[in-house]
N, C-alpha and C. Protein backbone atom coordinates (compact mmCIF):
# COMPACT_ATOMS: atom_id res chain seq x y z
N UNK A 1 88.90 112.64 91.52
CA UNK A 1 88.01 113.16 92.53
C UNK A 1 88.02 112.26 93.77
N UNK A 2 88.03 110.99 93.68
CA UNK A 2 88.35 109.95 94.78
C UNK A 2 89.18 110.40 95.68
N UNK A 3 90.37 110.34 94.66
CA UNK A 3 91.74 110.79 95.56
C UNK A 3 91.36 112.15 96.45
N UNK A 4 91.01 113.04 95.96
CA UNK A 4 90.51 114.21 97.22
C UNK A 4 89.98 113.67 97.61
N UNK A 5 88.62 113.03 97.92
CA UNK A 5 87.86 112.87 98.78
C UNK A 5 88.74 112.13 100.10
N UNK A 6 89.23 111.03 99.17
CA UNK A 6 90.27 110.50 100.67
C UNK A 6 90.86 111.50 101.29
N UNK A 7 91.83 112.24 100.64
CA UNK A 7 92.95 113.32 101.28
C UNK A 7 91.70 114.03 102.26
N UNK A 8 90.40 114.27 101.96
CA UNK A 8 89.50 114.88 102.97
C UNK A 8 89.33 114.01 104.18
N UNK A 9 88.77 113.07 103.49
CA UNK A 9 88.38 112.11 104.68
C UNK A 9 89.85 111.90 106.31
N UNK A 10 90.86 112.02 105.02
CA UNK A 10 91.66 111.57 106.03
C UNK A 10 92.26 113.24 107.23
N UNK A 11 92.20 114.09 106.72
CA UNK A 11 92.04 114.99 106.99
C UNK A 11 90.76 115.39 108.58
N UNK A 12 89.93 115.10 107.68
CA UNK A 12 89.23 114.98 109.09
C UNK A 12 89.50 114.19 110.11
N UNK A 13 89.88 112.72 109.59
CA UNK A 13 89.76 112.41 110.66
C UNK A 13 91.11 112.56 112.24
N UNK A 14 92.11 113.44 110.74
CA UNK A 14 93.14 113.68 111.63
C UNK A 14 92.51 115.66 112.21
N UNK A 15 91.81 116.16 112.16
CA UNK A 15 91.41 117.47 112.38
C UNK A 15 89.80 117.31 112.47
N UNK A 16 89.84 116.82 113.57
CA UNK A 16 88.47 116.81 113.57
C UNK A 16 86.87 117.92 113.40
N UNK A 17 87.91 118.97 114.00
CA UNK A 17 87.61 120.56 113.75
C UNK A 17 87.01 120.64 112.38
N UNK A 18 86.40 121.24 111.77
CA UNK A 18 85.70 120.60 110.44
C UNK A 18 86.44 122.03 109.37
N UNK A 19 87.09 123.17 110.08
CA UNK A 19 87.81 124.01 109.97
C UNK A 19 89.30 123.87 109.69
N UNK A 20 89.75 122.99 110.46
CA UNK A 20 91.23 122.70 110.72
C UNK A 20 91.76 121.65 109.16
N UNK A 21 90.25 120.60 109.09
CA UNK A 21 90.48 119.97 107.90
C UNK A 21 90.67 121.07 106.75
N UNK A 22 89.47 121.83 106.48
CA UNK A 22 89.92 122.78 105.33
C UNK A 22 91.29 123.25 104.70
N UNK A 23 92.04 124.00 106.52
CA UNK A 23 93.01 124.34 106.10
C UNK A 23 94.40 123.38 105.81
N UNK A 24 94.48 122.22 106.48
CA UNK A 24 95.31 121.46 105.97
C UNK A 24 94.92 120.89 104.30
N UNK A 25 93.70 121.13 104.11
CA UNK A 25 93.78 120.77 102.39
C UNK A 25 93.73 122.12 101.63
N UNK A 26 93.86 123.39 102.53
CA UNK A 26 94.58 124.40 101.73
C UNK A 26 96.54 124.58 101.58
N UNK A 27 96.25 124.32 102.83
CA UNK A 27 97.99 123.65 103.00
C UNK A 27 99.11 122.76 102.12
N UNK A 28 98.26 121.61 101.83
CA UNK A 28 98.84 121.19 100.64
C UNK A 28 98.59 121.87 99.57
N UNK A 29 98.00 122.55 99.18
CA UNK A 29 98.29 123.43 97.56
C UNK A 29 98.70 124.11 97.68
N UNK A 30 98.82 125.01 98.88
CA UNK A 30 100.41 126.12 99.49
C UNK A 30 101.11 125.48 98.91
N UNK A 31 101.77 124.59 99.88
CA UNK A 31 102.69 123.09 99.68
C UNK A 31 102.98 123.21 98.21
N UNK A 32 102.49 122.60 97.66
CA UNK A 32 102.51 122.43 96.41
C UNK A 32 103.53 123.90 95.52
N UNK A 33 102.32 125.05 95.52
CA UNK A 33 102.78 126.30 95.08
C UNK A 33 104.58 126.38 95.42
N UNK A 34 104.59 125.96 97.06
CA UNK A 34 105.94 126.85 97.27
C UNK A 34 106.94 125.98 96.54
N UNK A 35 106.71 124.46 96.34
CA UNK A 35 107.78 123.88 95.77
C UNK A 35 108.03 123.99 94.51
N UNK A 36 109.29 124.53 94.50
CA UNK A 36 110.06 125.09 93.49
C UNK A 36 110.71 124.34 92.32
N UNK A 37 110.73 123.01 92.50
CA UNK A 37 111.07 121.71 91.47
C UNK A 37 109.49 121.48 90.73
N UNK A 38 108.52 121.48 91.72
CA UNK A 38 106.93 121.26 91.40
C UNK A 38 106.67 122.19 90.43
N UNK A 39 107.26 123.18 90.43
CA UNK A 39 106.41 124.65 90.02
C UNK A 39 107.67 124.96 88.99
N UNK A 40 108.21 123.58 88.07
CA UNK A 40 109.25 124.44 87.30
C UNK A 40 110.21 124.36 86.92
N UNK A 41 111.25 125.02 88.11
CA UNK A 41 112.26 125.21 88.23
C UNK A 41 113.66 124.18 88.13
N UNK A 42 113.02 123.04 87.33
CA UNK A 42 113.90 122.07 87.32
C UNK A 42 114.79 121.92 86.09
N UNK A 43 115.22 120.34 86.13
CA UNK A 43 116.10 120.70 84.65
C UNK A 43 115.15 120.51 83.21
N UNK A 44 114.01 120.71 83.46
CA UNK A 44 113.36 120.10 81.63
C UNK A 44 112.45 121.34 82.12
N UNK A 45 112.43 122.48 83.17
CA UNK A 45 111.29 123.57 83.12
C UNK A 45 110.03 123.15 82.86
N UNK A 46 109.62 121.80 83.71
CA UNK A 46 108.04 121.51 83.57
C UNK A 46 107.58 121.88 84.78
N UNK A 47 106.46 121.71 84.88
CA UNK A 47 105.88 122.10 86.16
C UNK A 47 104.65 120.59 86.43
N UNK A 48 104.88 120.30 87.48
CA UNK A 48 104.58 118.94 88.15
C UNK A 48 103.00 119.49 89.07
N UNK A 49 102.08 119.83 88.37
CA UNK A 49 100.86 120.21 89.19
C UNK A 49 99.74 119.61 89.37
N UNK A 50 99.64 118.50 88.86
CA UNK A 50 98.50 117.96 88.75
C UNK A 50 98.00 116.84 90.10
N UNK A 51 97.07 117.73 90.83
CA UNK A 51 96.54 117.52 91.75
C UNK A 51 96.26 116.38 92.36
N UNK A 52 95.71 115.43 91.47
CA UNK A 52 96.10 113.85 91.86
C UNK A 52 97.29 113.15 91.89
N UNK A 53 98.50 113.51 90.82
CA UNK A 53 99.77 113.02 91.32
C UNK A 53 100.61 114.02 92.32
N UNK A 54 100.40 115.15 92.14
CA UNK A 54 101.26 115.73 93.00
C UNK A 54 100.85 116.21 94.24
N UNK A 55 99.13 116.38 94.58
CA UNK A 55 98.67 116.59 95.73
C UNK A 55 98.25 115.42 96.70
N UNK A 56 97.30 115.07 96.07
CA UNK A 56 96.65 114.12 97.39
C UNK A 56 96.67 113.02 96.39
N UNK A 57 97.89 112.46 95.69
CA UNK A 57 97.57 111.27 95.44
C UNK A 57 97.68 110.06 96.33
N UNK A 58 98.21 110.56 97.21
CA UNK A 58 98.02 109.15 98.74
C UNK A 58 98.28 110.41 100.16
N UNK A 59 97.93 109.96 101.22
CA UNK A 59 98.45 110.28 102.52
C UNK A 59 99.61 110.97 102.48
N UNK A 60 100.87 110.22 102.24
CA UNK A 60 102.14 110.60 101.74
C UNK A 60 102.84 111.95 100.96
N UNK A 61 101.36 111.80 100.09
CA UNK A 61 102.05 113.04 99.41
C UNK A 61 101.81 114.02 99.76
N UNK A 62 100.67 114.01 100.26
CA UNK A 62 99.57 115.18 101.11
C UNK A 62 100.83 115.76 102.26
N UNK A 63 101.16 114.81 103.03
CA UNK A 63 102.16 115.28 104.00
C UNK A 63 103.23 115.22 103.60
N UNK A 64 103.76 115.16 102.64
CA UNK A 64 105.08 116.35 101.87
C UNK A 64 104.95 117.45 101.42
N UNK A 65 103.51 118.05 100.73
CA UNK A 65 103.26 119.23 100.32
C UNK A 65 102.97 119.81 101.33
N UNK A 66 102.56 119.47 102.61
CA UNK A 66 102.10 120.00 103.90
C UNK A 66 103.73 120.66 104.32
N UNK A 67 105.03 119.86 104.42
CA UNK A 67 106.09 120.06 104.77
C UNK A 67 106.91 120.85 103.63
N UNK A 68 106.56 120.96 102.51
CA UNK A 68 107.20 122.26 101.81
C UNK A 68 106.46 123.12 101.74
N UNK A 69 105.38 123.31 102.21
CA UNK A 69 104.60 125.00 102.89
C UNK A 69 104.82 124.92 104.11
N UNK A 70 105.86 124.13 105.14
CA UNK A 70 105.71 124.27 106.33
C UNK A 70 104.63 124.54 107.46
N UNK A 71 103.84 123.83 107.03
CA UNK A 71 102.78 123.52 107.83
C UNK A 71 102.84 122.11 108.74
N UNK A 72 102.86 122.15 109.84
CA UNK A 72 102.55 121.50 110.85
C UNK A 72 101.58 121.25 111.16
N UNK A 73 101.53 119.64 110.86
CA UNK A 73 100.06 118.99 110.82
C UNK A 73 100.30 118.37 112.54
N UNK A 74 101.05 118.48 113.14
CA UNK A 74 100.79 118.17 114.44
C UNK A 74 100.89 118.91 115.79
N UNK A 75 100.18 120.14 115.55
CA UNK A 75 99.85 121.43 116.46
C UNK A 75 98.26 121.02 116.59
């Protein structure tokens, strides 16, 4: 639960819009969904979902799941 709260915090403070945060932390679980290694499709057919390692377990990851839903966090 930490770990979201950061991925929020940091969120805001990059979207200050209190709206804009939302959707970039809907963004990463897009993110998440669309990736196709995440969700599966790999060689052992697991699926990699768990929200603290694969979503917002740091800054970092947040803005990789942001970039495999193609979302542009700097519009």
């Amino acid at each position: 639960m930490k770990k979201g709260l950061d991925a929020l915090r940091e969120c805001k403070r990059r979207f200050p819009d209190g709206d804009s945060a939302e959707i970039a932390m809907g963004a990463a679980v897009d993110g998440l969904l669309a990736n196709k290694f995440l969700m599966g499709a790999n060689d052992r057919n697991r699926r990699y979902v768990d929200w603290i390692d694969n979503l917002y377990k740091d800054v970092e990851t947040m803005e990789k799941r942001w970039e495999d839903g193609g979302f542009d966090a700097n519009v």
